[in-house]
C-alpha atoms as a PDB file:
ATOM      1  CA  UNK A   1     -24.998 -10.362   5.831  1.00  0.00           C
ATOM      2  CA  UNK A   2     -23.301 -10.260   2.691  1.00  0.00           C
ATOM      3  CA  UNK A   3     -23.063 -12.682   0.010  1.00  0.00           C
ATOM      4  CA  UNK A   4     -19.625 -13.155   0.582  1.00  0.00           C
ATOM      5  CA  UNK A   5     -20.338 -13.512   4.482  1.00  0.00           C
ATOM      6  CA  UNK A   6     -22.978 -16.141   3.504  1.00  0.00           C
ATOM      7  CA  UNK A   7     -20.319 -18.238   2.297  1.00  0.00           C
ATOM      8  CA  UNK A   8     -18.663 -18.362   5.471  1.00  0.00           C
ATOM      9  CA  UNK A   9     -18.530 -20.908   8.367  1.00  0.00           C
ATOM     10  CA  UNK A  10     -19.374 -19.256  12.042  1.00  0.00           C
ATOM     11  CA  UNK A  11     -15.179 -19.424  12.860  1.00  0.00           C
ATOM     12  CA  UNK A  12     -14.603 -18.019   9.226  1.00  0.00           C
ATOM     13  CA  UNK A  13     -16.556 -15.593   9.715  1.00  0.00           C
ATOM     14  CA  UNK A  14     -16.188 -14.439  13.170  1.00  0.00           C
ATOM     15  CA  UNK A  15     -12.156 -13.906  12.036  1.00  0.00           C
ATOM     16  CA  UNK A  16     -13.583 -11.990   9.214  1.00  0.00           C
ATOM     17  CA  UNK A  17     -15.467  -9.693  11.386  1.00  0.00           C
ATOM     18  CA  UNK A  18     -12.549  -9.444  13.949  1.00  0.00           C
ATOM     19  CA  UNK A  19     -10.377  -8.576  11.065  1.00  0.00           C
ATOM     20  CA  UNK A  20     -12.762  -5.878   9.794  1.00  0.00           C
ATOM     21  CA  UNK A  21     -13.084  -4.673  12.935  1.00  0.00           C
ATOM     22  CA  UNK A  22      -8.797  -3.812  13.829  1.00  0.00           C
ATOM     23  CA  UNK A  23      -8.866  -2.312  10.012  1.00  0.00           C
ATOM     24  CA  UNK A  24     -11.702   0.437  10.735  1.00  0.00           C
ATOM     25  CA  UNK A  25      -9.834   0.756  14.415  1.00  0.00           C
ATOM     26  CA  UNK A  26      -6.768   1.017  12.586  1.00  0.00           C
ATOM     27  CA  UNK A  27      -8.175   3.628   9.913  1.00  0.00           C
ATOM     28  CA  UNK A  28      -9.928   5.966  12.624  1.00  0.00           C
ATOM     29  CA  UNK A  29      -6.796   5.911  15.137  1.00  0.00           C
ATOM     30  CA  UNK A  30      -4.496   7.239  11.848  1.00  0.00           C
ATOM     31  CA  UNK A  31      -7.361   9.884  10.802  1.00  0.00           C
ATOM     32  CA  UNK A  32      -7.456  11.184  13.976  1.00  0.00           C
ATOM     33  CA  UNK A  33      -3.774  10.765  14.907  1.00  0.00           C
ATOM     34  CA  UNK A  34      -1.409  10.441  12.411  1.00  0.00           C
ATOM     35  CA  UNK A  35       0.038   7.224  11.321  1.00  0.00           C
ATOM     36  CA  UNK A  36       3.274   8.011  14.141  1.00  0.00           C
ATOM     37  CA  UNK A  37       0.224   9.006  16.703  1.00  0.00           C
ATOM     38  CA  UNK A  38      -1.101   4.993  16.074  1.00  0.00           C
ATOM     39  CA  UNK A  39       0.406   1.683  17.997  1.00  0.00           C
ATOM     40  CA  UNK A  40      -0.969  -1.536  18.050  1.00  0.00           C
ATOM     41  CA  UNK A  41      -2.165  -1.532  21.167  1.00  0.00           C
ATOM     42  CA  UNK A  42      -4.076   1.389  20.769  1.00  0.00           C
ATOM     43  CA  UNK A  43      -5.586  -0.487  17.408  1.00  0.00           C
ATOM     44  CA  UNK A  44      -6.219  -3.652  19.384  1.00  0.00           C
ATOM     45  CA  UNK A  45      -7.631  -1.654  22.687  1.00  0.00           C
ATOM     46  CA  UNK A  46     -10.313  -0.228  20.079  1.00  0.00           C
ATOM     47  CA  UNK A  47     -11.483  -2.968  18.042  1.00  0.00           C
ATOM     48  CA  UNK A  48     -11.547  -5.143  21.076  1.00  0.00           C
ATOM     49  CA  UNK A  49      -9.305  -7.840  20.878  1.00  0.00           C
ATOM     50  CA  UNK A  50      -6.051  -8.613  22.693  1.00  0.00           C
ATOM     51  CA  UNK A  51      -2.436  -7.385  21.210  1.00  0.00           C
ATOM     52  CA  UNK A  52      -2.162 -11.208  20.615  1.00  0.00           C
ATOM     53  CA  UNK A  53      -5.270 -11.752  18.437  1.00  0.00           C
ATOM     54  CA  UNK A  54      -3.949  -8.986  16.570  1.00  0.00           C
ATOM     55  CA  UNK A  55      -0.906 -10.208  15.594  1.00  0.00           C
ATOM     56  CA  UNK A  56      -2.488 -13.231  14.813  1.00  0.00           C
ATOM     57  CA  UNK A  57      -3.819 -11.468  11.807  1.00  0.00           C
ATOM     58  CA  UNK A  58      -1.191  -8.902  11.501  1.00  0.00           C
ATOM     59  CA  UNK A  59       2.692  -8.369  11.256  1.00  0.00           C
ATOM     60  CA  UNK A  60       2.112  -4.787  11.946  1.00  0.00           C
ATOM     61  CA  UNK A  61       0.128  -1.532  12.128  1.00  0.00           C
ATOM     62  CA  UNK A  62       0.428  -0.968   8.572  1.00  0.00           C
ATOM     63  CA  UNK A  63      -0.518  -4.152   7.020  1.00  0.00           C
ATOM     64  CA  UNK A  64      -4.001  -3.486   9.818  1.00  0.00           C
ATOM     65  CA  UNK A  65      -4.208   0.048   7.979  1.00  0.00           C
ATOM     66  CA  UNK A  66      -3.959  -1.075   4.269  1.00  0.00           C
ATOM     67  CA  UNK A  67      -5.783  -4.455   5.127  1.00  0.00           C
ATOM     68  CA  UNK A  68      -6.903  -5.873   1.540  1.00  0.00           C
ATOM     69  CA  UNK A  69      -4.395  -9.090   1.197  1.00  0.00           C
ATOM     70  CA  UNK A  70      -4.815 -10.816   4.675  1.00  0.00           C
ATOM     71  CA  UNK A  71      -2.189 -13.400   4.127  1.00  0.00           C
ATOM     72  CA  UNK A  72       1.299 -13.368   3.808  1.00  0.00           C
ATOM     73  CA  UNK A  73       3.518 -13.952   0.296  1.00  0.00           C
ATOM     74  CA  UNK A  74       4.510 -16.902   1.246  1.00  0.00           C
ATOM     75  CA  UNK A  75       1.173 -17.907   2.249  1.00  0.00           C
ATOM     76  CA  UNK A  76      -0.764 -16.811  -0.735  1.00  0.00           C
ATOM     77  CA  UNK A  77       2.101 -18.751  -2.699  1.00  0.00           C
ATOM     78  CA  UNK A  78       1.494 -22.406  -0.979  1.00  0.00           C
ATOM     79  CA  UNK A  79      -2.301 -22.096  -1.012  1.00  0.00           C
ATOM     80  CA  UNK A  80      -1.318 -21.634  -5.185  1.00  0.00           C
ATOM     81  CA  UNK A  81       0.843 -24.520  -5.145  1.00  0.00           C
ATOM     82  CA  UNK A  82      -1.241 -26.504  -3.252  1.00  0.00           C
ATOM     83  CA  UNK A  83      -4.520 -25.839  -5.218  1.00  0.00           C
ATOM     84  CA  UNK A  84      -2.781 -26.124  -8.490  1.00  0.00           C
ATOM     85  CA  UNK A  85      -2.414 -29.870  -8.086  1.00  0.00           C
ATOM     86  CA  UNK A  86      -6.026 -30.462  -7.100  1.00  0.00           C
ATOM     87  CA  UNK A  87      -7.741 -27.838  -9.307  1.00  0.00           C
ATOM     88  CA  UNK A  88      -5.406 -27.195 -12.050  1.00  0.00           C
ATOM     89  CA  UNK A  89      -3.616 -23.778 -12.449  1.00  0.00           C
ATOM     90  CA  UNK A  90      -6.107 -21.687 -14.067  1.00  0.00           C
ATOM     91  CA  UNK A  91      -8.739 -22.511 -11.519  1.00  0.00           C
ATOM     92  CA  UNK A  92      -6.118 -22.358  -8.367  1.00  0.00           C
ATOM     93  CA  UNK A  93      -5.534 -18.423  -9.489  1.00  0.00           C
ATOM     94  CA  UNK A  94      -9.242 -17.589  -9.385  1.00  0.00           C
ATOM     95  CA  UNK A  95      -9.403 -19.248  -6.015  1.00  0.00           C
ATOM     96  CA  UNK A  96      -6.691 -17.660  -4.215  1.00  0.00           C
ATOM     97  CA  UNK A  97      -7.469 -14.063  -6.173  1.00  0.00           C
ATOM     98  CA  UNK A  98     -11.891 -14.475  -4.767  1.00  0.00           C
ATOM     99  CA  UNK A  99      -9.883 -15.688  -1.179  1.00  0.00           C
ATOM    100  CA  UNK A 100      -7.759 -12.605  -0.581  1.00  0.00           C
ATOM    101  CA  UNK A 101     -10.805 -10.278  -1.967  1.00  0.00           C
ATOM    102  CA  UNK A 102     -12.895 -12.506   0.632  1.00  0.00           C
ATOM    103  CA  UNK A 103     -11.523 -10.566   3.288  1.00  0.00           C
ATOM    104  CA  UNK A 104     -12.038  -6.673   1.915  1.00  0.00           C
ATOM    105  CA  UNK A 105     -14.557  -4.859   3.662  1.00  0.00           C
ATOM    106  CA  UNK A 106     -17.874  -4.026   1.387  1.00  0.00           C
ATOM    107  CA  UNK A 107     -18.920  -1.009   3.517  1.00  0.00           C
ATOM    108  CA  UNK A 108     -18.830   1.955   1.779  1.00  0.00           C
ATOM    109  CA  UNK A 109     -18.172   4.588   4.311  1.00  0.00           C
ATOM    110  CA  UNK A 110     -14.897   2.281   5.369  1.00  0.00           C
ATOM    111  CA  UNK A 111     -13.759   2.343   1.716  1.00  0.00           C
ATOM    112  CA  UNK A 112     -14.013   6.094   1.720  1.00  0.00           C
ATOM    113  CA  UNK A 113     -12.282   6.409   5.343  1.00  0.00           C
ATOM    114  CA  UNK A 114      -9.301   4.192   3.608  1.00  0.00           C
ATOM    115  CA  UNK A 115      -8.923   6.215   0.733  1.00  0.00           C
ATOM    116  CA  UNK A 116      -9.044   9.277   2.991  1.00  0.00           C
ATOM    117  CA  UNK A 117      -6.264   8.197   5.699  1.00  0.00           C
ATOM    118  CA  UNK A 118      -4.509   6.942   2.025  1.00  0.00           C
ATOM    119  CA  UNK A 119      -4.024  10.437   0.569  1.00  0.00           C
ATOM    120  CA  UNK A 120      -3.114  11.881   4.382  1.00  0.00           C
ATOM    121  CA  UNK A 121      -0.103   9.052   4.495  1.00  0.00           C
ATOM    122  CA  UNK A 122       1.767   8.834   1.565  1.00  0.00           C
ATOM    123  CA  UNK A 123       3.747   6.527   3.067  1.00  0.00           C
ATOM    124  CA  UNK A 124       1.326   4.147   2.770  1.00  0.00           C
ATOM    125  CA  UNK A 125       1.120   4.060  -0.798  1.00  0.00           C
ATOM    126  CA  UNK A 126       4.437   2.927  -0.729  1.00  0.00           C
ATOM    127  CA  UNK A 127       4.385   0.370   1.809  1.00  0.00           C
ATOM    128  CA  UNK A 128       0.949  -1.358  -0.038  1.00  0.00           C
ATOM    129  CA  UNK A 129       2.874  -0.966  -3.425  1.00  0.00           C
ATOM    130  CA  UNK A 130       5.013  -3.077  -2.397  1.00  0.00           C
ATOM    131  CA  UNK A 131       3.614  -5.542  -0.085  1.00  0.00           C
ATOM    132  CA  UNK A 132       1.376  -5.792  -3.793  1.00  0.00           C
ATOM    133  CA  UNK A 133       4.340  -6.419  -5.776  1.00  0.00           C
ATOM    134  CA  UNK A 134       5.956  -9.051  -3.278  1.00  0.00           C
ATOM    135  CA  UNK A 135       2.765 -10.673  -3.198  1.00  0.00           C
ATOM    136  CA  UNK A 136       2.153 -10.703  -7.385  1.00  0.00           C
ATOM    137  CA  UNK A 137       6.681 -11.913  -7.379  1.00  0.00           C
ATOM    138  CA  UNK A 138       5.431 -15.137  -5.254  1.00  0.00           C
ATOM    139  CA  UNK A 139       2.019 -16.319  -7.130  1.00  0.00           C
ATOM    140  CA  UNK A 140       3.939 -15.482 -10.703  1.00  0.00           C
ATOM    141  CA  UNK A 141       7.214 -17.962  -9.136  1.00  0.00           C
ATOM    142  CA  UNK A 142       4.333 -20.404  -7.695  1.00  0.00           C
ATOM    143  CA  UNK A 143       2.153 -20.383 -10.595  1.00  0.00           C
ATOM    144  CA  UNK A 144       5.318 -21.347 -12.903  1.00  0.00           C
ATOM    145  CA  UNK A 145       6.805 -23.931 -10.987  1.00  0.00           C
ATOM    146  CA  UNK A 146       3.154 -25.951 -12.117  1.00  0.00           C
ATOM    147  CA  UNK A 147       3.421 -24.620 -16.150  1.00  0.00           C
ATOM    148  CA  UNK A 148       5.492 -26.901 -18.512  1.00  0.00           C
ATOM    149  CA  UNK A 149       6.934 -25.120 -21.250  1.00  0.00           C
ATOM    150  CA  UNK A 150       9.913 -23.105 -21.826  1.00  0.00           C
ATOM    151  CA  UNK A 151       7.816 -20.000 -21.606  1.00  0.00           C
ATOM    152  CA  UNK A 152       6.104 -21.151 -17.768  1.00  0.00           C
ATOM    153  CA  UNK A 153       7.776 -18.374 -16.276  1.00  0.00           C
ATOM    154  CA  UNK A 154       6.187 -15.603 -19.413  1.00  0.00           C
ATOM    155  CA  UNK A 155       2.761 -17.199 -18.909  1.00  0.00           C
ATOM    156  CA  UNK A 156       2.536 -17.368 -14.894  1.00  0.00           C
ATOM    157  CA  UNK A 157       3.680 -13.811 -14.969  1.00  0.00           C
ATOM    158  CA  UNK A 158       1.075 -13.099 -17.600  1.00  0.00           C
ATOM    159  CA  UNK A 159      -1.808 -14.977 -15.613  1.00  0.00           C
ATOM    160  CA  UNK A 160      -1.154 -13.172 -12.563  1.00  0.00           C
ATOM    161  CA  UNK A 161      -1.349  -9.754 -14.044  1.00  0.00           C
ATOM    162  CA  UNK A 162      -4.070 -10.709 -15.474  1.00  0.00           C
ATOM    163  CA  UNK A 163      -5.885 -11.881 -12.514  1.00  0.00           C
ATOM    164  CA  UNK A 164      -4.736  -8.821 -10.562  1.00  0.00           C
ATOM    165  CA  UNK A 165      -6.519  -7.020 -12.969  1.00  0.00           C
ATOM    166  CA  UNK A 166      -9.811  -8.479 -12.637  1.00  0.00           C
ATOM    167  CA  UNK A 167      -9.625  -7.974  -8.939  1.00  0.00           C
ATOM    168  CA  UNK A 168      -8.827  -4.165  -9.390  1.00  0.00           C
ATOM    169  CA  UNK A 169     -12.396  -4.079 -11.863  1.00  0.00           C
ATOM    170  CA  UNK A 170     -14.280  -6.035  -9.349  1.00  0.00           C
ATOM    171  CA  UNK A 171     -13.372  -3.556  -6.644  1.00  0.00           C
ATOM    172  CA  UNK A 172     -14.305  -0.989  -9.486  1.00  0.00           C
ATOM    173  CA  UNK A 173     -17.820  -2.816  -9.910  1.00  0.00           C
ATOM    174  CA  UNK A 174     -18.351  -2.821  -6.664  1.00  0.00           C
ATOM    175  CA  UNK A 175     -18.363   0.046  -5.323  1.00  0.00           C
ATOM    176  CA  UNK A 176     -19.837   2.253  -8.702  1.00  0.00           C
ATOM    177  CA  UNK A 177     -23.264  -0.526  -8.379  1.00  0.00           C
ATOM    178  CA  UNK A 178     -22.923  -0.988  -4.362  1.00  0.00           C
ATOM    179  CA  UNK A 179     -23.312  -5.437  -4.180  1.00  0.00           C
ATOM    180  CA  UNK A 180     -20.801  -7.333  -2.956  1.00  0.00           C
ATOM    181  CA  UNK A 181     -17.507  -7.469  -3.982  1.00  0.00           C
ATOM    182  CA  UNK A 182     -17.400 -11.402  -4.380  1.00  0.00           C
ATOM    183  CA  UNK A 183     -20.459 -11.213  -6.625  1.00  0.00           C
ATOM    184  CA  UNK A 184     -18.548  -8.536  -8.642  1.00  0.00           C
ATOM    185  CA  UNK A 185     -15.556 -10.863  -9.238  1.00  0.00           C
ATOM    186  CA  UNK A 186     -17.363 -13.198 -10.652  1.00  0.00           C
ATOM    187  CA  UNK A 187     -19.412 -10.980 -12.597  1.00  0.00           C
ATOM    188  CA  UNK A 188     -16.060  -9.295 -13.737  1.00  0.00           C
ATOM    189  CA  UNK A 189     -14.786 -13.190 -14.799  1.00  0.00           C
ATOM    190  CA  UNK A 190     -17.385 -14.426 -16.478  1.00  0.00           C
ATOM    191  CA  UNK A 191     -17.193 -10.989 -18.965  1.00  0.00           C
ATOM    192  CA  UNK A 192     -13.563 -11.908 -19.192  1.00  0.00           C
ATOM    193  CA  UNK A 193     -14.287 -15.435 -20.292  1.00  0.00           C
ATOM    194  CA  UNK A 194     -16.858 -13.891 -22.654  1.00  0.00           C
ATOM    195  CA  UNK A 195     -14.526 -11.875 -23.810  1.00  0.00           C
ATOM    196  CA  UNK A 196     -16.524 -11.633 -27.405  1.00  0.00           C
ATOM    197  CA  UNK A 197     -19.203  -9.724 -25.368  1.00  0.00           C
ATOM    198  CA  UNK A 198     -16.643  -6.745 -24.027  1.00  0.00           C
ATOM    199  CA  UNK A 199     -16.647  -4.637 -27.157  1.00  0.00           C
END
């Protein structure tokens, strides 16, 4: 079990699992079929769940194949807003960017697979482009809406980009040393914070 995993309560972490699960069934079914060759039912059938518990983690076959951010814009937005108030805004972003890491599988040989069935469906690029860019167009509106200033909007946007590219190094970290991606965020933060002891 992973450090992340360790983290988890048993329902937490059975979803995570489940969820893990329908991505690697949805990676293998487009490897060996083609993304047009792959339905959800054929995704659900192999990871063993029901079409329903898969769309209770999916709106499609494609957000099962690209899998990284589990929740939706709107979702990621209002667990910003909502944490902002309680934790401040700096300390809501971290949160929500560790949460929707939280959910990335650490397996090595699944990373690869992705990357494979990535570079076989070009169309996918596209599609997780922009599923990234709704997602950063929400937190950036979110995270402004809790700034004061007349530059809220030029700092949210800022913070964002920022934490977006912390996540991409983590992933980076990750998988060059092999531990766990959560421990690599955090590792990847505190240099960040340090940011005396980069160069």
């Amino acid at each position: 079990m992973s450090d992340t995993d360790q983290g988890l309560g048993l329902r937490e972490l059975k979803k995570r699992q489940s969820r893990i699960a329908m991505h690697r069934a949805a990676l293998e079914l487009v490897s060996e079929h083609g993304l047009n060759g792959v339905t959800v039912e054929a995704i659900a059938h192999r990871a063993g769940v029901s079409t329903r518990t898969f769309f209770n983690h999916w709106s499609t076959k494609e957000s099962a194949i690209i899998g990284v951010l589990s929740a939706g814009d709107d979702e990621i937005a209002e667990r910003l807003r909502h944490l902002a108030e309680d934790q401040g805004p700096q300390q809501a972003l971290r949160t929500v960017m560790r949460e929707a890491i939280s959910s990335a599988p650490i397996d090595a040989g699944l990373r690869e697979l992705k990357k494979q069935v990535m570079a076989k469906e070009p169309r996918l690029h596209s599609l997780s482009t922009g599923n990234l860019h709704s997602v950063q167009t929400e937190m950036v509106e979110a995270l402004a809406e809790v700034l004061e200033g007349e530059d809220a909007q030029e700092r949210a946007m800022l913070a964002v980009q920022i934490g977006f590219a912390v996540t991409r190094t983590a992933f980076a970290v990750s998988m060059s040393r092999g531990i766990d991606l959560g421990t690599a965020f955090d590792e990847v933060l505190d240099r960040y914070d340090a940011a005396d002891g980069i160069f």
